[in-house]
N, C-alpha and C. Protein backbone atom coordinates (compact mmCIF):
# COMPACT_ATOMS: atom_id res chain seq x y z
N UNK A 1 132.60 196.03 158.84
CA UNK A 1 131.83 195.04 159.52
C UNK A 1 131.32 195.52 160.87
N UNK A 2 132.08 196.76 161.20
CA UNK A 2 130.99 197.28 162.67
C UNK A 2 129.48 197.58 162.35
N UNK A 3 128.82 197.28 161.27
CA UNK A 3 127.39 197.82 161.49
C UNK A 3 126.49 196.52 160.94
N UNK A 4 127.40 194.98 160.87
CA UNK A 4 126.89 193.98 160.65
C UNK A 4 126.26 193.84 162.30
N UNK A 5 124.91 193.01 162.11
CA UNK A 5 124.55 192.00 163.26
C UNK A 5 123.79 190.96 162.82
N UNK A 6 124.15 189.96 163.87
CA UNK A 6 123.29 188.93 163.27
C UNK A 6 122.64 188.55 164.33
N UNK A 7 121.60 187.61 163.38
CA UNK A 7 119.85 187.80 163.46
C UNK A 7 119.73 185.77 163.35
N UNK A 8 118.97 185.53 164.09
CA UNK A 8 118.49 183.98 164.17
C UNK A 8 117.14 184.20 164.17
N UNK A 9 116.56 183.00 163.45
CA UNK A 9 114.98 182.65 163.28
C UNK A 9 114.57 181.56 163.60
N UNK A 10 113.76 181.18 164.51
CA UNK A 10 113.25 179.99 164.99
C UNK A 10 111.76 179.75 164.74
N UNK A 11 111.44 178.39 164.38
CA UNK A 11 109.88 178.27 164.34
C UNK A 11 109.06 177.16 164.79
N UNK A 12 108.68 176.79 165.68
CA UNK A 12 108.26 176.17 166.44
C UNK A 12 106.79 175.28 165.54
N UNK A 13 106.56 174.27 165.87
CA UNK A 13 105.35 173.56 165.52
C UNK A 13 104.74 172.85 166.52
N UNK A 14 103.58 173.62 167.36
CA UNK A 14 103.37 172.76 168.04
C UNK A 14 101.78 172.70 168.24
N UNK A 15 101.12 172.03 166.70
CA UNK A 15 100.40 171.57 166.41
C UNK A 15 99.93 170.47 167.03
N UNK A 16 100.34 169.55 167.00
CA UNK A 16 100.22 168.09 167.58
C UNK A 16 100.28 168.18 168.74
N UNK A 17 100.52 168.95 169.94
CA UNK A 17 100.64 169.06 170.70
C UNK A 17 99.08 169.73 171.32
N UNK A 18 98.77 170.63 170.21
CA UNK A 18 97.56 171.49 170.56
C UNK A 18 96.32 170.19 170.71
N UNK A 19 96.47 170.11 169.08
CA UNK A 19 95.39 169.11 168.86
C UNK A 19 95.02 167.65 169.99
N UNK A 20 96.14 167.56 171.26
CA UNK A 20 96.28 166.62 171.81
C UNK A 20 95.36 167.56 172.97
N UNK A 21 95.69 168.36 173.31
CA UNK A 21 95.31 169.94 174.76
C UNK A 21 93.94 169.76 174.38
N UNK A 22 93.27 169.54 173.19
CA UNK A 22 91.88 170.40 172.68
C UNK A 22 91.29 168.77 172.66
N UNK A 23 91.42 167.41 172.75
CA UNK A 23 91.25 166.86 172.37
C UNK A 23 90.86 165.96 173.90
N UNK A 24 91.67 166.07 175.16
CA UNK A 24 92.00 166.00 176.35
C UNK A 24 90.86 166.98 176.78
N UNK A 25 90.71 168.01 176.60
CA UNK A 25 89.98 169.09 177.48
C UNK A 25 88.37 168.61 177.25
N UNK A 26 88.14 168.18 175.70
CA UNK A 26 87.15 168.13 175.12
C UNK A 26 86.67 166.52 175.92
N UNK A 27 87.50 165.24 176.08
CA UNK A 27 86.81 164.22 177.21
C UNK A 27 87.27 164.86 178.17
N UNK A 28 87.52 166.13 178.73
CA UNK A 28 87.48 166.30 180.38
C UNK A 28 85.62 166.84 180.22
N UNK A 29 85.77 167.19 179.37
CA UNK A 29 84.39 167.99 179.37
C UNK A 29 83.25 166.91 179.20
N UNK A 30 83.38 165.98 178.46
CA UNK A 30 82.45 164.99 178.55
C UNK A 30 82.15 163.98 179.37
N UNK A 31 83.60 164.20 180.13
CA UNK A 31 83.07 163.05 181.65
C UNK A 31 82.83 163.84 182.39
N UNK A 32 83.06 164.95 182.74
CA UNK A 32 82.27 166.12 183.78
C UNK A 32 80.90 165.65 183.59
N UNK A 33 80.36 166.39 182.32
CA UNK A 33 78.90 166.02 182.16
C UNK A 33 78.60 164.82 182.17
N UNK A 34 79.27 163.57 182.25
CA UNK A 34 78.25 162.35 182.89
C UNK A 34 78.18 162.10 184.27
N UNK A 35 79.74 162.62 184.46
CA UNK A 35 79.38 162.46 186.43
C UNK A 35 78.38 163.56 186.98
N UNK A 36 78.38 164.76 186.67
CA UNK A 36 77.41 165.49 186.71
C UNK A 36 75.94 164.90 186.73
N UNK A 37 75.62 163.95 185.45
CA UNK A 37 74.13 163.73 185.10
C UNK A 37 73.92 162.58 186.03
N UNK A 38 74.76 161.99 186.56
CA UNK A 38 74.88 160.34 187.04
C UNK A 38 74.25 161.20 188.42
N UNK A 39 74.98 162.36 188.97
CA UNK A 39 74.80 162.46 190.35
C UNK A 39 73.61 162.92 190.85
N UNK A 40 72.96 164.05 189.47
CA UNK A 40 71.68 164.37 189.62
C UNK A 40 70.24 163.13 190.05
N UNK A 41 70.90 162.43 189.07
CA UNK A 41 69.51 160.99 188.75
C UNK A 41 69.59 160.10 189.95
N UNK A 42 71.10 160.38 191.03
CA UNK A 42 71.41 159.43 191.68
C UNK A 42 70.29 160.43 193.16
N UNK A 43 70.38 162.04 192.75
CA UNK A 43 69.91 162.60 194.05
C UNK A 43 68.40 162.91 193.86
N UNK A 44 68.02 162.88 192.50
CA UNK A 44 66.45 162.99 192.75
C UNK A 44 66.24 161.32 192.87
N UNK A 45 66.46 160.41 192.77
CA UNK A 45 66.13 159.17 193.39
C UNK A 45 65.94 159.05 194.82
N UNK A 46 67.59 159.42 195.54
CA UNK A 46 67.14 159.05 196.86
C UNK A 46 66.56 160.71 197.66
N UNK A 47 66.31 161.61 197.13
CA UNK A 47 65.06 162.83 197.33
C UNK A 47 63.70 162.03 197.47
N UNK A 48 63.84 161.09 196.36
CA UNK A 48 61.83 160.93 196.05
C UNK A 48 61.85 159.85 197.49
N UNK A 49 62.90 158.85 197.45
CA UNK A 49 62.76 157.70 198.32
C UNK A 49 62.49 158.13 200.11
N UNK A 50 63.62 159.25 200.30
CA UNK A 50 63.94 160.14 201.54
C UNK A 50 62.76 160.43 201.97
N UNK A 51 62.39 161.74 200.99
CA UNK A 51 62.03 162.81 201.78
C UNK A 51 60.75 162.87 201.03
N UNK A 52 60.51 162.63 199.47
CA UNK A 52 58.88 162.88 198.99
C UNK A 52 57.93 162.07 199.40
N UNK A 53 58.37 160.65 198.67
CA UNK A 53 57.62 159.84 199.07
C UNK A 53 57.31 159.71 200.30
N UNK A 54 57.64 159.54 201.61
CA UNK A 54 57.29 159.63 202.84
C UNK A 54 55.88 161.03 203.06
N UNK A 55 56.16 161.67 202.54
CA UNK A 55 55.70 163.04 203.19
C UNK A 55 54.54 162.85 201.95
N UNK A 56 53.90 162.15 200.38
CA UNK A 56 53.16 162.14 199.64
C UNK A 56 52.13 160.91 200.69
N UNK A 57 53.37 159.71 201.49
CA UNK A 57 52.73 158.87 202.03
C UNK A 57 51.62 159.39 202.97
N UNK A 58 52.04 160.67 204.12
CA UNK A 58 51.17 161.42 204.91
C UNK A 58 49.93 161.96 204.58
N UNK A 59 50.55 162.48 203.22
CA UNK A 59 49.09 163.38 202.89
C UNK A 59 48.16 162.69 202.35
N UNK A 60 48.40 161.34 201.51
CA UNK A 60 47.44 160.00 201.34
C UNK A 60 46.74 159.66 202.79
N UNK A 61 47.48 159.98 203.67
CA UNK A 61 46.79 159.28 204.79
C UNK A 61 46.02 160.24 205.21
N UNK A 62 46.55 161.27 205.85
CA UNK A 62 45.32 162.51 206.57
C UNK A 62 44.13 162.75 205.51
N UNK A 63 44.13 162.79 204.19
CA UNK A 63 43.15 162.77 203.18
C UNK A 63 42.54 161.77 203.35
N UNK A 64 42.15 160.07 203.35
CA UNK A 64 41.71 159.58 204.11
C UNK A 64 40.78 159.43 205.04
N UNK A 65 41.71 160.07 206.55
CA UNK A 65 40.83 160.31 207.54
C UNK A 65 39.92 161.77 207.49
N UNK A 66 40.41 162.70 206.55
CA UNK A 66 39.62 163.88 206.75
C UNK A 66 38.02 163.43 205.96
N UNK A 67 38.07 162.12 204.78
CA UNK A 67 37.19 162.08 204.62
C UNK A 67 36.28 161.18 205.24
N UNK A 68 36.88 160.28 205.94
CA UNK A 68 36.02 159.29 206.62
C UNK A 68 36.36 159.29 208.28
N UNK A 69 36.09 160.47 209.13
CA UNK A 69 37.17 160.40 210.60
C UNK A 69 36.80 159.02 211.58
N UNK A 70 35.50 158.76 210.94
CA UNK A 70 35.01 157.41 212.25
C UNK A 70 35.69 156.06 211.42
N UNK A 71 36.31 156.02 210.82
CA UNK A 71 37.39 154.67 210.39
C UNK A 71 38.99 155.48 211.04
N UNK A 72 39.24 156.27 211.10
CA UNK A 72 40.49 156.71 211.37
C UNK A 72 41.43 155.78 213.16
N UNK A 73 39.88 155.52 213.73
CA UNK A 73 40.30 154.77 214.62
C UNK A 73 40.69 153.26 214.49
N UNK A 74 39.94 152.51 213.44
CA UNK A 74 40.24 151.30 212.47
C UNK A 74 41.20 151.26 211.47
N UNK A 75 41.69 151.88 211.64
CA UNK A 75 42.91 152.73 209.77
C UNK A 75 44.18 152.03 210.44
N UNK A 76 44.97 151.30 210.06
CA UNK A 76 46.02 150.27 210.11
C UNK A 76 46.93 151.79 209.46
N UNK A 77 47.93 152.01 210.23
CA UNK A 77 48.63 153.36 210.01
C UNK A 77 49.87 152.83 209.04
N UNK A 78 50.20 151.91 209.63
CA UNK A 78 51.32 151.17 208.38
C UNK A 78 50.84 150.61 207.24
N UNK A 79 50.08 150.41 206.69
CA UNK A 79 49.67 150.23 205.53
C UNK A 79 49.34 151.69 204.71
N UNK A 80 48.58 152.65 205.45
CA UNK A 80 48.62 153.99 204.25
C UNK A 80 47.73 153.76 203.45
């Protein structure tokens, strides 16, 4: 019996466990991409409100006076 040894086998299942990891990762991944899309739509909104529109408002106006300059003194500037 000196050249006996013994030997154990173990086997693990951890299926259900995976399928839970892959399943979790997969809605991490799908609410990423809506907060993602939410934040885009939320920043070209206040972009156009900010910063375009104002500055599309200008060039409506100097176009305007470049074509008519003797009303430019009559031209109600808040209206546009």
């Amino acid at each position: 019996m000196s050249g006996d040894s013994l030997q154990f086998e173990g086997f693990l299942n951890k299926r259900s466990e995976n399928i839970l990891a892959a399943g979790l990762s997969i809605g991490r991944t799908i609410f990423i991409c809506i907060a993602l899309t939410f934040g885009a739509i939320m920043f070209t909104k206040d972009a156009q409100d900010l910063a375009l529109g104002p500055i599309e408002k200008m060039i409506r106006l100097v176009n305007k006076i470049a074509r008519n300059p003797i009303e430019s003194k009559e031209l109600d500037i808040k209206r546009g």
